[in-house]
C-alpha atoms as a PDB file:
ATOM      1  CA  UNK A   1     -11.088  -4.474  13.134  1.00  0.00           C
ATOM      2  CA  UNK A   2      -8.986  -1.635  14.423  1.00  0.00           C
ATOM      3  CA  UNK A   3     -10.290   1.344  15.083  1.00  0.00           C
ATOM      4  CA  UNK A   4      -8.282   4.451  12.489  1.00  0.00           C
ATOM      5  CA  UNK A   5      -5.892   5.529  14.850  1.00  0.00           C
ATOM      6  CA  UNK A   6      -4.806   2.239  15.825  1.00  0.00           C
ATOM      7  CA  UNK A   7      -4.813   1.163  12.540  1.00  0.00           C
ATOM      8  CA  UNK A   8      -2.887   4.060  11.103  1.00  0.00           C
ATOM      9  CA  UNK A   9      -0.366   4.084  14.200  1.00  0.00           C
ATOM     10  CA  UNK A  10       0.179   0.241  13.323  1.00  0.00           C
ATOM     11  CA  UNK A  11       0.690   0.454   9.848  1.00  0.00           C
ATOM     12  CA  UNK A  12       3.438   3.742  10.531  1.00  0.00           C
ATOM     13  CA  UNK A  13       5.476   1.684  12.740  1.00  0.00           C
ATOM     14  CA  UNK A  14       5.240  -1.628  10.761  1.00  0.00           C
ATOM     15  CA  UNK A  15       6.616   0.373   7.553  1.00  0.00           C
ATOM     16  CA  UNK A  16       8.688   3.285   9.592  1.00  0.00           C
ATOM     17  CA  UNK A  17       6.618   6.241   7.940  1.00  0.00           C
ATOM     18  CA  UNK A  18       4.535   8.823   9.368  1.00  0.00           C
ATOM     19  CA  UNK A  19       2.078  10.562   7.459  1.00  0.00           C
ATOM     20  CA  UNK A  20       1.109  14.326   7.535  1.00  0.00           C
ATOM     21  CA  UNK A  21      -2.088  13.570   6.326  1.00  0.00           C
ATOM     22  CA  UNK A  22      -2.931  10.045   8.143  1.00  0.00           C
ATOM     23  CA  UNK A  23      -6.504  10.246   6.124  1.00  0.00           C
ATOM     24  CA  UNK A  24      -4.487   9.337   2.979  1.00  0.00           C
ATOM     25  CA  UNK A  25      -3.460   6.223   5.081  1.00  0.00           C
ATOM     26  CA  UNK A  26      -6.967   5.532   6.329  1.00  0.00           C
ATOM     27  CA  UNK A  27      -8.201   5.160   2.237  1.00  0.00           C
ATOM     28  CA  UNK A  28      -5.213   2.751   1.829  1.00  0.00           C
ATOM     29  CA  UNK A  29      -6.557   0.311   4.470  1.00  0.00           C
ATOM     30  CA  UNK A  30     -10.109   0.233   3.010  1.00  0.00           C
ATOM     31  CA  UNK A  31     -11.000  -2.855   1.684  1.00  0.00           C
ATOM     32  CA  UNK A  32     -13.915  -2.329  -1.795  1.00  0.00           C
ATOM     33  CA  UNK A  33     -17.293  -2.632  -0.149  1.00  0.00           C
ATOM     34  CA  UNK A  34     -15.962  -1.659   3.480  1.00  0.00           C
ATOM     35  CA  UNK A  35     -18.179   1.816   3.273  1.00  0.00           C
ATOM     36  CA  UNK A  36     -16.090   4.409   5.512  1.00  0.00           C
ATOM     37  CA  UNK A  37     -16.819   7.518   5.264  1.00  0.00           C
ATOM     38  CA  UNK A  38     -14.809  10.561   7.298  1.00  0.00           C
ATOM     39  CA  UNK A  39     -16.689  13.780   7.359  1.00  0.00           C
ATOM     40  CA  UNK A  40     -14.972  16.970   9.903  1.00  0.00           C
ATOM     41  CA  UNK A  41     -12.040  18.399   9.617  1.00  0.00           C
ATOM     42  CA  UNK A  42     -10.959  15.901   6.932  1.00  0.00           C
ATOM     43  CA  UNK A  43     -13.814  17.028   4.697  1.00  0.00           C
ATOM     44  CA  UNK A  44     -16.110  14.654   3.361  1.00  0.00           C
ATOM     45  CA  UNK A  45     -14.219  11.842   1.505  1.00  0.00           C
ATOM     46  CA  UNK A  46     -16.218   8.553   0.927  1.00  0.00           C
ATOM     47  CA  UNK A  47     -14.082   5.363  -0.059  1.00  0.00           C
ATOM     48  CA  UNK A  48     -16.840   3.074  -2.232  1.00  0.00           C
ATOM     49  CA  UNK A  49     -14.209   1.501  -4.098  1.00  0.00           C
ATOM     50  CA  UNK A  50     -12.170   1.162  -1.187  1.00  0.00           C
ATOM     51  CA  UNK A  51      -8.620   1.782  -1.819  1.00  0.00           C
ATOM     52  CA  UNK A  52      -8.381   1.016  -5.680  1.00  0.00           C
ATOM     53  CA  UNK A  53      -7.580   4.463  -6.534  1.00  0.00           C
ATOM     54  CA  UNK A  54      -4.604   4.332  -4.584  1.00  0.00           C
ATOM     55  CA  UNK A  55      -3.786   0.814  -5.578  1.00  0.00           C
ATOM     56  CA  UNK A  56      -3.370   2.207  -9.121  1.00  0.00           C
ATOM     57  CA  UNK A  57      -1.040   4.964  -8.329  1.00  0.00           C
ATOM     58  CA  UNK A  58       0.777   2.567  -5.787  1.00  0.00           C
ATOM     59  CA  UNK A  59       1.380   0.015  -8.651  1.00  0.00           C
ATOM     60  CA  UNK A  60       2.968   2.599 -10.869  1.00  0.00           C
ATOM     61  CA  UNK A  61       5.149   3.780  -7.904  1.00  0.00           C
ATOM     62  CA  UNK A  62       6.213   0.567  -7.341  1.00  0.00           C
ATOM     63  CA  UNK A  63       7.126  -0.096 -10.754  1.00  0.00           C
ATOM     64  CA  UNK A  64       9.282   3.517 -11.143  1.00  0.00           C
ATOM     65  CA  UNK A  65      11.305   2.106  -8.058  1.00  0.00           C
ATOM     66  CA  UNK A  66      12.024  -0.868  -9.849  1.00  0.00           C
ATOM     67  CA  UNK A  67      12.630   0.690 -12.923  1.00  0.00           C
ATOM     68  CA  UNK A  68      15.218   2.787 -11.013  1.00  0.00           C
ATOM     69  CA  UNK A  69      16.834   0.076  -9.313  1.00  0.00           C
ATOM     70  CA  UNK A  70      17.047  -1.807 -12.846  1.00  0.00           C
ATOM     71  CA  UNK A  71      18.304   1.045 -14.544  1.00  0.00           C
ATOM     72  CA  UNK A  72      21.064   1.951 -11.893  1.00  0.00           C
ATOM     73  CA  UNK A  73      22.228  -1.386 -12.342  1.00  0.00           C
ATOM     74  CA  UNK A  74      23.304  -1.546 -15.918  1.00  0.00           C
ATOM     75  CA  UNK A  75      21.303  -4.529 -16.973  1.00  0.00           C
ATOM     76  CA  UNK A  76      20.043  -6.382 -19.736  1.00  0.00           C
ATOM     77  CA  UNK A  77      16.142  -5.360 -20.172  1.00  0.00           C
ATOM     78  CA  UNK A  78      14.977  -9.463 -19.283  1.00  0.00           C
ATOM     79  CA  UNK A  79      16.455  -8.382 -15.589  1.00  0.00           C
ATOM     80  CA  UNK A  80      14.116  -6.049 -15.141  1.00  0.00           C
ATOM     81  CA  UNK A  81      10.955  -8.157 -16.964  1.00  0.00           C
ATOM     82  CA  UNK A  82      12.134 -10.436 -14.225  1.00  0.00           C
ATOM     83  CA  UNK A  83      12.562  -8.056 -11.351  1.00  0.00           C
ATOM     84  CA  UNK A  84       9.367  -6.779 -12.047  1.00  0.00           C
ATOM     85  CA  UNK A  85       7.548 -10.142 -12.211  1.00  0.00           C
ATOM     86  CA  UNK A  86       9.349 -11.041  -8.686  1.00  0.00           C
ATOM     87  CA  UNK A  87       8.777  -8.042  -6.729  1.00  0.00           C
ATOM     88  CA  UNK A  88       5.389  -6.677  -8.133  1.00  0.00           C
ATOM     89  CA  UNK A  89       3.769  -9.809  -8.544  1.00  0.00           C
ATOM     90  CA  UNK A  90       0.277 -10.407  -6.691  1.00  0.00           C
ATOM     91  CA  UNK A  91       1.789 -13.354  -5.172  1.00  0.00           C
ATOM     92  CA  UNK A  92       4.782 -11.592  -3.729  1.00  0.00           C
ATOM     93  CA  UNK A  93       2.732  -8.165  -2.840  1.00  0.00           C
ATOM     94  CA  UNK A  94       0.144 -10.604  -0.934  1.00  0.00           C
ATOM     95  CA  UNK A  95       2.845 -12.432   1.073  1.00  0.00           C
ATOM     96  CA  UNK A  96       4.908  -8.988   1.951  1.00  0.00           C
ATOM     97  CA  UNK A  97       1.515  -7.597   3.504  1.00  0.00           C
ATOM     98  CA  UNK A  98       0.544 -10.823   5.510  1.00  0.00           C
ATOM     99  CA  UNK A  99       4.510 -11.291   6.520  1.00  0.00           C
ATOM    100  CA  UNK A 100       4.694  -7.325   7.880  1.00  0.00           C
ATOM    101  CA  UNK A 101       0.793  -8.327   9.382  1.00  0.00           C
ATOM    102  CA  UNK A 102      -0.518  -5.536   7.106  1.00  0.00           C
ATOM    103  CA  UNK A 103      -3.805  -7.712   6.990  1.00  0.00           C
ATOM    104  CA  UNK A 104      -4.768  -7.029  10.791  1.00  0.00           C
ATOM    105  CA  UNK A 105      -5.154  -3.368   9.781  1.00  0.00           C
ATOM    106  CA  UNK A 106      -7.262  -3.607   6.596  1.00  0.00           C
ATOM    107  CA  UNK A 107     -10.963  -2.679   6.785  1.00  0.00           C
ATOM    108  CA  UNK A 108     -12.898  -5.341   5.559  1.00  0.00           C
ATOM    109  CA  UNK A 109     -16.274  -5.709   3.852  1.00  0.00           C
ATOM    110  CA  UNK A 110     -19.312  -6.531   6.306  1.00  0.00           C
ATOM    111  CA  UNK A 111     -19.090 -10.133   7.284  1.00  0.00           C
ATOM    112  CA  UNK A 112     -15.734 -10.708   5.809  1.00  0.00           C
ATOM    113  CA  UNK A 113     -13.507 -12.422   7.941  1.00  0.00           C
ATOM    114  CA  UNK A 114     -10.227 -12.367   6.239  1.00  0.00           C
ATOM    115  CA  UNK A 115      -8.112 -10.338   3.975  1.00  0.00           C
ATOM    116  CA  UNK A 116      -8.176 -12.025   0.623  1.00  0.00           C
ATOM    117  CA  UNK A 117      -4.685 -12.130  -1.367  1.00  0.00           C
ATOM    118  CA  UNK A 118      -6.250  -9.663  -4.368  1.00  0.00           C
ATOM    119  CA  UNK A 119      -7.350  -7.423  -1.284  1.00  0.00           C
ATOM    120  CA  UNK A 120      -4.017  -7.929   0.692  1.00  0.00           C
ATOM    121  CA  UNK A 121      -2.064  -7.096  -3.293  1.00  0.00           C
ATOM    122  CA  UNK A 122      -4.400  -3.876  -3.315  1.00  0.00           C
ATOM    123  CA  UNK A 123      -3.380  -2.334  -0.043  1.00  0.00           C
ATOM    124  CA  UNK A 124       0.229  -2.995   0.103  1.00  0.00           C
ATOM    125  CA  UNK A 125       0.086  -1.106  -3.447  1.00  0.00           C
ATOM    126  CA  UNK A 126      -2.434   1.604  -2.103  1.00  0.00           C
ATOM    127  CA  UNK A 127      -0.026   2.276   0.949  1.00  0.00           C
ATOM    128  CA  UNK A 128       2.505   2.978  -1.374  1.00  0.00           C
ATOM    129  CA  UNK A 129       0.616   5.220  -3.194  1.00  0.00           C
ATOM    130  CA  UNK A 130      -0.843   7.188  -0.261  1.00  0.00           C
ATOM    131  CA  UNK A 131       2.947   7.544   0.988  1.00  0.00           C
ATOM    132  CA  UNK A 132       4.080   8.873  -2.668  1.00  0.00           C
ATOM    133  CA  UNK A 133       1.178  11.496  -2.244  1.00  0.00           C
ATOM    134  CA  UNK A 134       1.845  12.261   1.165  1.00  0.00           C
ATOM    135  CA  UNK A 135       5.796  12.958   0.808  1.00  0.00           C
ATOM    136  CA  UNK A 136       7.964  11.899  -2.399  1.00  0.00           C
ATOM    137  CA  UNK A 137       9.731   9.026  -4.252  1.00  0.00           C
ATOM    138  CA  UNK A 138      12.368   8.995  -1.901  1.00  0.00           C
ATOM    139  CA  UNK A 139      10.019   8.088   1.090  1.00  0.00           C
ATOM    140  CA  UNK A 140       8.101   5.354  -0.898  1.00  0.00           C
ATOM    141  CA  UNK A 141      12.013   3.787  -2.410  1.00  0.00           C
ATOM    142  CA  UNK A 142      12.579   3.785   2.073  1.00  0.00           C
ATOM    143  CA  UNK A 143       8.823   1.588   2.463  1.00  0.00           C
ATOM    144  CA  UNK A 144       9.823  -0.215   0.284  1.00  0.00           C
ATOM    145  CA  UNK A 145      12.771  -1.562   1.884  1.00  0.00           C
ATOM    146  CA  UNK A 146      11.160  -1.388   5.283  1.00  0.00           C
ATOM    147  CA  UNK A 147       8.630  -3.915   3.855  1.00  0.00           C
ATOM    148  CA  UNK A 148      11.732  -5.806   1.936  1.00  0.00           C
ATOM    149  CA  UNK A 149      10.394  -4.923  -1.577  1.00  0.00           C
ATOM    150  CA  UNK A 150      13.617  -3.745  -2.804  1.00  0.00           C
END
């Protein structure tokens, strides 16, 4: 696994973002059950859920942007039931973060030896929500077209 600077200077140019506060970044890598801890000059943040709480916020991110795009587009409300189900979709989230290589940065569980798709779902959703908290809407609508969500 990468160490957090590679990981966080991997993930930045994969998704063209840099982060002020690259700890936000470090939670949105951590698989449930991988156990980091940062103490210092970060202050003493534990991740035993790994990135969940960010997943949450990412996920309703995500689904403003889409909302946005939808709405901006003048359509019927099915089109965006159907955008929605495209782009936010576990499936779709899982394959975006494996296609951009997002899985070589996650921190896994002891012993685990791959990223599983519910995991892989998770961070792509947490990064999004560690960006949102880290800058605005306007920088997580840009990820997400980095990453070819939108």
């Amino acid at each position: 696994m990468a160490t957090m600077n590679s990981a966080v200077e991997g993930v930045e140019a994969t998704i063209g973002y840099k982060f002020d506060d690259r700890f936000l970044l470090w939670e949105a890598l951590q698989a449930a059950g991988s156990y980091v801890s940062l103490t210092g000059g970060a202050g003493n943040r534990k991740f035993p859920n790994g990135n969940k709480r960010l997943a949450v916020l990412g996920d309703t991110v995500l689904q403003l942007v889409l909302v946005e795009v939808w709405y901006a587009g003048g359509q019927e409300r099915v089109a965006f039931d159907q955008l929605r189900q495209r782009v936010g979709s576990n499936i779709n989230l899982n394959s975006v973060g494996i296609q951009a290589r997002l899985d070589t940065f996650v921190q896994r569980a002891g012993g685990t030896t791959v990223v599983s798709p519910v995991t892989m779902t998770a961070t792509v959703e947490a990064i999004l929500g560690a960006v949102y908290l880290d800058s605005n809407m306007e920088s997580v609508r840009a990820v997400m077209q980095a990453l070819g969500l939108v």
